[in-house]
Protein backbone atom coordinates (compact mmCIF):
# COMPACT_ATOMS: atom_id res chain seq x y z
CA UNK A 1 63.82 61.86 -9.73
CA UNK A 2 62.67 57.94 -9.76
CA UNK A 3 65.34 55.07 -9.96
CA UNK A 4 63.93 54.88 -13.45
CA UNK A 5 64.87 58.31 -14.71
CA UNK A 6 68.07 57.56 -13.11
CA UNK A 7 68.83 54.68 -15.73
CA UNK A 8 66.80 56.69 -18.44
CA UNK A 9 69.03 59.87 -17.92
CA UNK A 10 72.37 57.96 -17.81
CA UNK A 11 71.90 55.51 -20.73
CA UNK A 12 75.56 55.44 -20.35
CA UNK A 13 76.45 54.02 -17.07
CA UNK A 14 76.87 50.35 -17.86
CA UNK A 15 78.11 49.43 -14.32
CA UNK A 16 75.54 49.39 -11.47
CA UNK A 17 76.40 48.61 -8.17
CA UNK A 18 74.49 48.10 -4.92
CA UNK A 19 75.97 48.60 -1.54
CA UNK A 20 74.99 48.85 1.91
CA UNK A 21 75.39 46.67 5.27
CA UNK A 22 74.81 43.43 5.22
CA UNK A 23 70.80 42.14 5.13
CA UNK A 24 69.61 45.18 3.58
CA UNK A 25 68.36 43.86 0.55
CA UNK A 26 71.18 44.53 -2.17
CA UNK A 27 70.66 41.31 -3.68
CA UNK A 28 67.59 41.74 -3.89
CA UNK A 29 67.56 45.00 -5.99
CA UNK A 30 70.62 43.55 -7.47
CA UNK A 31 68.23 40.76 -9.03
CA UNK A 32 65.05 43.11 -9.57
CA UNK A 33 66.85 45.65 -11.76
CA UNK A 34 68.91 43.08 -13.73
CA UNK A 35 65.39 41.67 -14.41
CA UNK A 36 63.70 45.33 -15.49
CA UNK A 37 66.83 45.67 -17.81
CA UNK A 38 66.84 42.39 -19.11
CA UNK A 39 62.90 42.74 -20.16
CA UNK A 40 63.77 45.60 -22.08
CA UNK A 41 65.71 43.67 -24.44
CA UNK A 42 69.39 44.69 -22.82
CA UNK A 43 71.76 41.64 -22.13
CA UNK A 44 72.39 41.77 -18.15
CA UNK A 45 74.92 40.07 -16.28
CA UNK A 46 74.20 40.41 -12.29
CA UNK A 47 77.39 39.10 -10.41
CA UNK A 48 78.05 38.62 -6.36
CA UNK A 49 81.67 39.75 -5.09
CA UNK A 50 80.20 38.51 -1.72
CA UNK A 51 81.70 34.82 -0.67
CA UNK A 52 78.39 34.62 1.45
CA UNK A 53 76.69 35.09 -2.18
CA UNK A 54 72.77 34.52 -2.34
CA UNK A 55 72.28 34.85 -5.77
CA UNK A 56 71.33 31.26 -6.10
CA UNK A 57 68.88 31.63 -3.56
CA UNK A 58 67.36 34.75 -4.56
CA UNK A 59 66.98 33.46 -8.22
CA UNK A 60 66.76 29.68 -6.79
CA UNK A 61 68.80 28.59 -9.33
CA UNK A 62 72.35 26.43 -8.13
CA UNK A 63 74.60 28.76 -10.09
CA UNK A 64 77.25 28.98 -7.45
CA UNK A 65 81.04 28.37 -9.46
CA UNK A 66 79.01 27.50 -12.31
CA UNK A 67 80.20 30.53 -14.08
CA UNK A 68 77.52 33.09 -15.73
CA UNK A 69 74.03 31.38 -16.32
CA UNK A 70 70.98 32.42 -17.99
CA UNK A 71 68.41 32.73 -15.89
CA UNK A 72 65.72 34.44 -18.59
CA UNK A 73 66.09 35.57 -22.30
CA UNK A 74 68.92 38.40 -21.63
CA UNK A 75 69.35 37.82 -17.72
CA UNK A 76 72.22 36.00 -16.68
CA UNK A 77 74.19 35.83 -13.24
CA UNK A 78 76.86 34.69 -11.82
CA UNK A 79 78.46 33.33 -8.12
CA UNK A 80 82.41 33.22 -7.81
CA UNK A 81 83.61 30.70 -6.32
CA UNK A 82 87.17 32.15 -4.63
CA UNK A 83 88.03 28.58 -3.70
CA UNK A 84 87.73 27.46 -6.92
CA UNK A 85 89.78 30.52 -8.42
CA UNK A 86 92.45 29.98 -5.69
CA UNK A 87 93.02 26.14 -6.36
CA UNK A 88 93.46 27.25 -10.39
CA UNK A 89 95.85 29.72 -9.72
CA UNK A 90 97.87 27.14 -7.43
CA UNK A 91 97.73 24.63 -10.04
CA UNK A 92 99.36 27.62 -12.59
CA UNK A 93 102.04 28.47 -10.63
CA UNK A 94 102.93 24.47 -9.98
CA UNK A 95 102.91 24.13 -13.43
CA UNK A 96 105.50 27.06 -14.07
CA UNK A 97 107.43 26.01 -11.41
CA UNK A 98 108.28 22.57 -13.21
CA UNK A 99 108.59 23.83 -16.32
CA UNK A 100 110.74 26.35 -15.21
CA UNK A 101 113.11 24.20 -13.63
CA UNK A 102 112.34 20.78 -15.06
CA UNK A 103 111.65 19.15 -12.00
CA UNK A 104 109.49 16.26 -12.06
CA UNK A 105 107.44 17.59 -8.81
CA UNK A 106 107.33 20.31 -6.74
CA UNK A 107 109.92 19.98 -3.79
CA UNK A 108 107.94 20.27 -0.60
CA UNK A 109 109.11 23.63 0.83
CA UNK A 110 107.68 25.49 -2.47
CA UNK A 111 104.68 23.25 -1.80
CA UNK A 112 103.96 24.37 1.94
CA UNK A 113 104.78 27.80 0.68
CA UNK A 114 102.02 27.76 -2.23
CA UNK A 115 99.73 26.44 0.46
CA UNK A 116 100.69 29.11 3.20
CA UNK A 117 100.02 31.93 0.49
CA UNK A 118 96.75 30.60 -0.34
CA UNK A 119 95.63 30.65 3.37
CA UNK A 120 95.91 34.03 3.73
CA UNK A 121 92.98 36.16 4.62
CA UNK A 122 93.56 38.43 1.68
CA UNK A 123 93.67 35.99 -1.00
CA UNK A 124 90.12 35.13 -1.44
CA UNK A 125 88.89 38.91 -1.88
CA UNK A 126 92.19 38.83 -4.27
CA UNK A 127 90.34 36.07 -6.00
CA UNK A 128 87.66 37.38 -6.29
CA UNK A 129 89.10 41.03 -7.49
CA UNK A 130 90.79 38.98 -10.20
CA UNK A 131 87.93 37.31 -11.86
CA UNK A 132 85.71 40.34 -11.45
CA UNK A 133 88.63 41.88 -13.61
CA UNK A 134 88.14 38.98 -16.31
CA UNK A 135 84.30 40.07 -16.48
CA UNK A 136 84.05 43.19 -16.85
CA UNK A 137 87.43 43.04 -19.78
CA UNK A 138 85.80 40.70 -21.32
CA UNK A 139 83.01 43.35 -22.22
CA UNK A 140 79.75 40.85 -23.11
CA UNK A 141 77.19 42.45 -21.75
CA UNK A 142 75.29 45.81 -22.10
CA UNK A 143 74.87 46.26 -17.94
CA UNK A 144 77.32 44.69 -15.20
CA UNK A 145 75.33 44.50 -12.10
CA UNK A 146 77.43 44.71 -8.88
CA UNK A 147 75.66 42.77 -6.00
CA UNK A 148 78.63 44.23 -3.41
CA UNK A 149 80.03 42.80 -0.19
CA UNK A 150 79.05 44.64 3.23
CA UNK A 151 80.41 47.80 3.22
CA UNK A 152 83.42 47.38 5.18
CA UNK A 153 84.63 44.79 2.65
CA UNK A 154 83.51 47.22 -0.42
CA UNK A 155 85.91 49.59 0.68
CA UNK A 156 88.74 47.19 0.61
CA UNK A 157 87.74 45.94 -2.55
CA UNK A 158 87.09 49.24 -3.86
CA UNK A 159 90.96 50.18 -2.64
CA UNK A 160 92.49 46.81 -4.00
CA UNK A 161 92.21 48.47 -7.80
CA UNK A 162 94.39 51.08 -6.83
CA UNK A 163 96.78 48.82 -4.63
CA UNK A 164 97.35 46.24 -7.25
CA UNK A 165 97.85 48.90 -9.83
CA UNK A 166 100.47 50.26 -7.90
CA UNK A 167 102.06 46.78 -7.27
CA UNK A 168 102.21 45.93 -10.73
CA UNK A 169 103.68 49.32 -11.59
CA UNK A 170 106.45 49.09 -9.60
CA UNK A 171 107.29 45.25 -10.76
CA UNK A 172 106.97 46.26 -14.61
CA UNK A 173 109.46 49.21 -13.77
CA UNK A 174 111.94 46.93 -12.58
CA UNK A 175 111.70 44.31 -15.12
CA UNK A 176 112.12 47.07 -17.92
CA UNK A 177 115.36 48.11 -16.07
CA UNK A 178 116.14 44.75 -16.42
CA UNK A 179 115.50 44.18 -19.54
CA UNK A 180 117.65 47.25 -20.25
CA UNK A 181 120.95 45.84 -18.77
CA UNK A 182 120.46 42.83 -19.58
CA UNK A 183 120.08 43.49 -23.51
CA UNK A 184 123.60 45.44 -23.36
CA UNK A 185 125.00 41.95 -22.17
CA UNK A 186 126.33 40.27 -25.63
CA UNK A 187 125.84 36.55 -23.58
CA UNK A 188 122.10 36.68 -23.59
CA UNK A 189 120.21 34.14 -26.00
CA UNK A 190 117.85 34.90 -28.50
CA UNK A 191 115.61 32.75 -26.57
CA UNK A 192 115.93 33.90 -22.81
CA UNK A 193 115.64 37.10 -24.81
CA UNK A 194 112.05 35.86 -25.82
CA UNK A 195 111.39 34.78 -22.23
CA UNK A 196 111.79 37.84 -20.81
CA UNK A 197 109.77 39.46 -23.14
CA UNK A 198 106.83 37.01 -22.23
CA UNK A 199 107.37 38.42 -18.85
CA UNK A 200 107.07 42.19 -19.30
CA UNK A 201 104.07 40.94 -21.70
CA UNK A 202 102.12 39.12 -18.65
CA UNK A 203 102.84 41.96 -16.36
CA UNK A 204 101.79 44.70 -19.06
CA UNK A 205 98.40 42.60 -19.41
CA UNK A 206 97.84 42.27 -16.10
CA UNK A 207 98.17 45.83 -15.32
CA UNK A 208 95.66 47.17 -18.16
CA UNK A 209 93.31 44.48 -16.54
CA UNK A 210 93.51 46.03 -13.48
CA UNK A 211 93.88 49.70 -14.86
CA UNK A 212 90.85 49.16 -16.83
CA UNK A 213 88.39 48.38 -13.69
CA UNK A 214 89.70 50.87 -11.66
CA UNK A 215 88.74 53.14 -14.23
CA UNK A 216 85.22 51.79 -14.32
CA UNK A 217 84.71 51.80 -10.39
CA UNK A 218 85.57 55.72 -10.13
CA UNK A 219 83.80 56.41 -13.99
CA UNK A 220 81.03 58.76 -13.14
CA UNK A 221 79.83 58.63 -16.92
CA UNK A 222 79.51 55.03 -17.16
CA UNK A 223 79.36 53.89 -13.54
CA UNK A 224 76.49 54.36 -10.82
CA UNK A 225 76.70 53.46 -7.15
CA UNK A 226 73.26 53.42 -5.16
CA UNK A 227 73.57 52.92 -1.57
CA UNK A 228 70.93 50.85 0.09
CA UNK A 229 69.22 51.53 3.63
CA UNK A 230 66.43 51.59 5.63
CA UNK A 231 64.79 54.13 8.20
CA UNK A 232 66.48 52.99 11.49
CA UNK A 233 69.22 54.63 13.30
CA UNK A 234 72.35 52.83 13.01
CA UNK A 235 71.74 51.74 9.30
CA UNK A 236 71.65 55.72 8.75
CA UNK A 237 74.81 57.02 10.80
CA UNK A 238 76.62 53.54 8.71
CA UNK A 239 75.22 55.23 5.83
CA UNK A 240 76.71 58.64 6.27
CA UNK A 241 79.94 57.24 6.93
CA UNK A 242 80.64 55.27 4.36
CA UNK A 243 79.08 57.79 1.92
CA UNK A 244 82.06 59.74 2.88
CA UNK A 245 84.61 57.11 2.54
CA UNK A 246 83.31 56.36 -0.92
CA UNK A 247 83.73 60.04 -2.14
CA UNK A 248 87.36 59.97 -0.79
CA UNK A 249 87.69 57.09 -3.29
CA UNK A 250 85.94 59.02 -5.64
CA UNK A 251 83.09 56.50 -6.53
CA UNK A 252 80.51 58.33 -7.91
CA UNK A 253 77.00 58.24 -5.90
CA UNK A 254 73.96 57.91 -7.96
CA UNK A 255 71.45 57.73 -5.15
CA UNK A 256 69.53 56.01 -2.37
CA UNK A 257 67.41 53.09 -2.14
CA UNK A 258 64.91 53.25 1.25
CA UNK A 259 64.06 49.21 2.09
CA UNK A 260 61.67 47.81 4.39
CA UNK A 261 59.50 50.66 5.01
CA UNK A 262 56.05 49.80 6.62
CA UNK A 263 52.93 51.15 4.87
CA UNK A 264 50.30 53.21 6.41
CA UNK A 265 47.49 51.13 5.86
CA UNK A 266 49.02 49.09 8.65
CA UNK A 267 48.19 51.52 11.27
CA UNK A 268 44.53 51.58 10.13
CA UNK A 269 43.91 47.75 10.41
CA UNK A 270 42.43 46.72 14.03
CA UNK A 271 44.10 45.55 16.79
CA UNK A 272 47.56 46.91 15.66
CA UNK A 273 50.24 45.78 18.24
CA UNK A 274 52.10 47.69 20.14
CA UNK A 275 55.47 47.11 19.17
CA UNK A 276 54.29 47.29 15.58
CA UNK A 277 53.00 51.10 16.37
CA UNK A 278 56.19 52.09 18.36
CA UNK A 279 58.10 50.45 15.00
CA UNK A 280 55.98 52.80 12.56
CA UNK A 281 56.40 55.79 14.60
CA UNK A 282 59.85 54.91 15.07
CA UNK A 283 60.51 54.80 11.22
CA UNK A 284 58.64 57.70 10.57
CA UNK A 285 61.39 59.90 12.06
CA UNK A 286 63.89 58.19 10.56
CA UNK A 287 62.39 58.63 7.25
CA UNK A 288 61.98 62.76 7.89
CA UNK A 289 65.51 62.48 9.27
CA UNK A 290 66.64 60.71 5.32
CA UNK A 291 64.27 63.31 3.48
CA UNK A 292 66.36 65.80 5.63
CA UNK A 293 70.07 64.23 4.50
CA UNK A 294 69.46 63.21 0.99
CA UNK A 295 66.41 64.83 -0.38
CA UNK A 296 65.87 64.23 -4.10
CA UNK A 297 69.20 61.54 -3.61
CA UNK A 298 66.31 59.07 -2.81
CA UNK A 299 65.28 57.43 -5.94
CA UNK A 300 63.01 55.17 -4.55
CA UNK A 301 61.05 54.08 -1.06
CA UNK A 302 60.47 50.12 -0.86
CA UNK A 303 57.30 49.07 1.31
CA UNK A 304 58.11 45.21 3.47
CA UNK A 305 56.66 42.60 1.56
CA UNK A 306 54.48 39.51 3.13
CA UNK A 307 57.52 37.34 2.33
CA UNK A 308 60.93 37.14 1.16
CA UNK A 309 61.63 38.34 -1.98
CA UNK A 310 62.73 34.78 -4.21
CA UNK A 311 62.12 33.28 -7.11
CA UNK A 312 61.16 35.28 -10.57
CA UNK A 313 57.25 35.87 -9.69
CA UNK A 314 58.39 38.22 -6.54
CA UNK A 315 61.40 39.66 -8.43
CA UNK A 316 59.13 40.69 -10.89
CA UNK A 317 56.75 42.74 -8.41
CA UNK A 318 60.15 43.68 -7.07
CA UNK A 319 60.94 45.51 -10.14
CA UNK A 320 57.57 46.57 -10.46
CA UNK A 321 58.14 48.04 -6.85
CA UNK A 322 61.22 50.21 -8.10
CA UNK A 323 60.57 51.09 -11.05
CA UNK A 324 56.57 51.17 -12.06
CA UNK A 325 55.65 50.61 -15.21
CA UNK A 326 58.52 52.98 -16.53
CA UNK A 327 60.79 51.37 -19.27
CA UNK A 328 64.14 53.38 -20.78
């Protein structure tokens, strides 16, 4: 099966994501197949969850923070800026905080703690979870291409859907309960009853928001996951194992993408050096050994190219590179 008959087959899976270590190339196919789609007349959003995005580079275009922006008829993508989320959400809770309690600022022990929270390691891949969660609600486009973090990080970010859904489950119990007692008291307002209904309302949303892209990530209808690698050793023991921690979150694998793989003409041309001969032979069994693992799982085999891959004129032979001339 090509990578095209893999979109052609599933004209249902909406979601694509690219994973791999880092430096493999899934921007790059990220970028290539958001442009195939998007010359087919589908409206494409590609998006980095990576805070070391290179989607500006790759498309240079300075669309870091900047929110989604069109980059051709139908092709738009996007860099989230974590800092940028984190700052707004500060500024929200602030804001709460003095209308809450009228004060005219925020003392400075709820200050430092705002700022301590923010520090933590966790909150910028929280940020980033949350706005991911705003795109793919918001439900604009026809594909939602996933340029994902190193695969370490995927995992955690994969995981956080379930975490957060649990989180919220537990708070949304206990403010029903709540609720419950607190509406068999004959002293509570009309309006702190109309509070506390805003309350259970926000943490309602919030958990179909999260509910709803943990759904998509584990989806096999409308999702597909295509891990990225190329024909050296480490890359393909990395691959194995994380192909196995993704099934025991039950994302669905749609295939594998072979990058960097040096054509044969090269060992024809004179004067070959060494290294570049021990490199060939060297992929060579690597590439018998991924044959051997994933079989008809590898949807497509990308030669090196003379240069890096940026800018539209070498994502289009990109594209051209993974998918031929096919179209839907």
């Amino acid at each position: 099966m090509s990578l095209a008959q893999a979109f052609r087959d599933n004209p249902q899976r909406r979601y694509i994501m690219f994973g791999g270590k880092g430096g493999l190339g899934k921007t790059t196919f990220s970028a290539a197949t958001g442009y195939w789609l998007a010359k087919q007349g589908k409206r494409v959003l590609v998006f980095s969850v990576d805070p070391q995005a290179s989607l500006s580079d790759i498309f240079q275009r300075d669309i870091f923070g900047k929110g989604a922006v069109e980059i051709l008829p139908n092709l738009y993508a996007q860099e989230i800026d974590a800092d940028q989320h984190i700052k707004a959400y500060q500024n929200e809770i602030r804001q709460k905080i003095l209308d809450m309690y009228g004060f005219d600022k925020i003392p400075d022990e709820i200050e430092t703690y705002i700022q301590a929270a923010s520090a933590e390691p966790a909150m910028e891949e929280s940020a980033i979870f949350d706005q991911v969660v705003d795109i793919v609600v918001a439900n604009e486009y026809d594909y939602y291409i996933y340029d994902l973090v190193p695969l370490g990080h995927a995992l955690y970010y994969l995981s956080m859907a379930s975490v957060y859904d649990q989180w919220i489950s537990k708070i949304t119990k206990l403010r029903e309960e709540m609720r419950e007692y607190e509406q068999m008291a004959a002293r509570i307002s009309r309006k702190k009853e109309l509070q506390e209904d805003q309350i259970l309302a926000e943490l309602q949303d919030i958990k179909y928001r999260i509910s709803t892209s943990s759904s998509i990530l584990t989806d096999r209808e409308k999702t597909a996951f295509f891990f990225v690698l190329v024909p050296e050793e480490m890359i393909l023991i990395d691959t194995q194992n994380a192909s196995t921690l993704f099934r025991k979150y039950d994302v669905p694998i749609s295939g594998y993408i072979v990058n960097r793989v040096l054509p044969p003409h090269l060992m024809k041309t004179p004067n070959v050096p060494e290294y570049l001969v021990n490199r060939y032979a060297m992929q060579q069994t690597y590439l018998k050994k991924i044959d051997e693992l994933f079989g008809d799982q590898v949807l497509a085999s990308v030669q090196e190219m003379e240069r890096d891959v940026t800018g539209l004129e070498m994502i289009e032979r990109m594209a051209q590179v993974m998918f031929g001339e096919e179209a839907l």
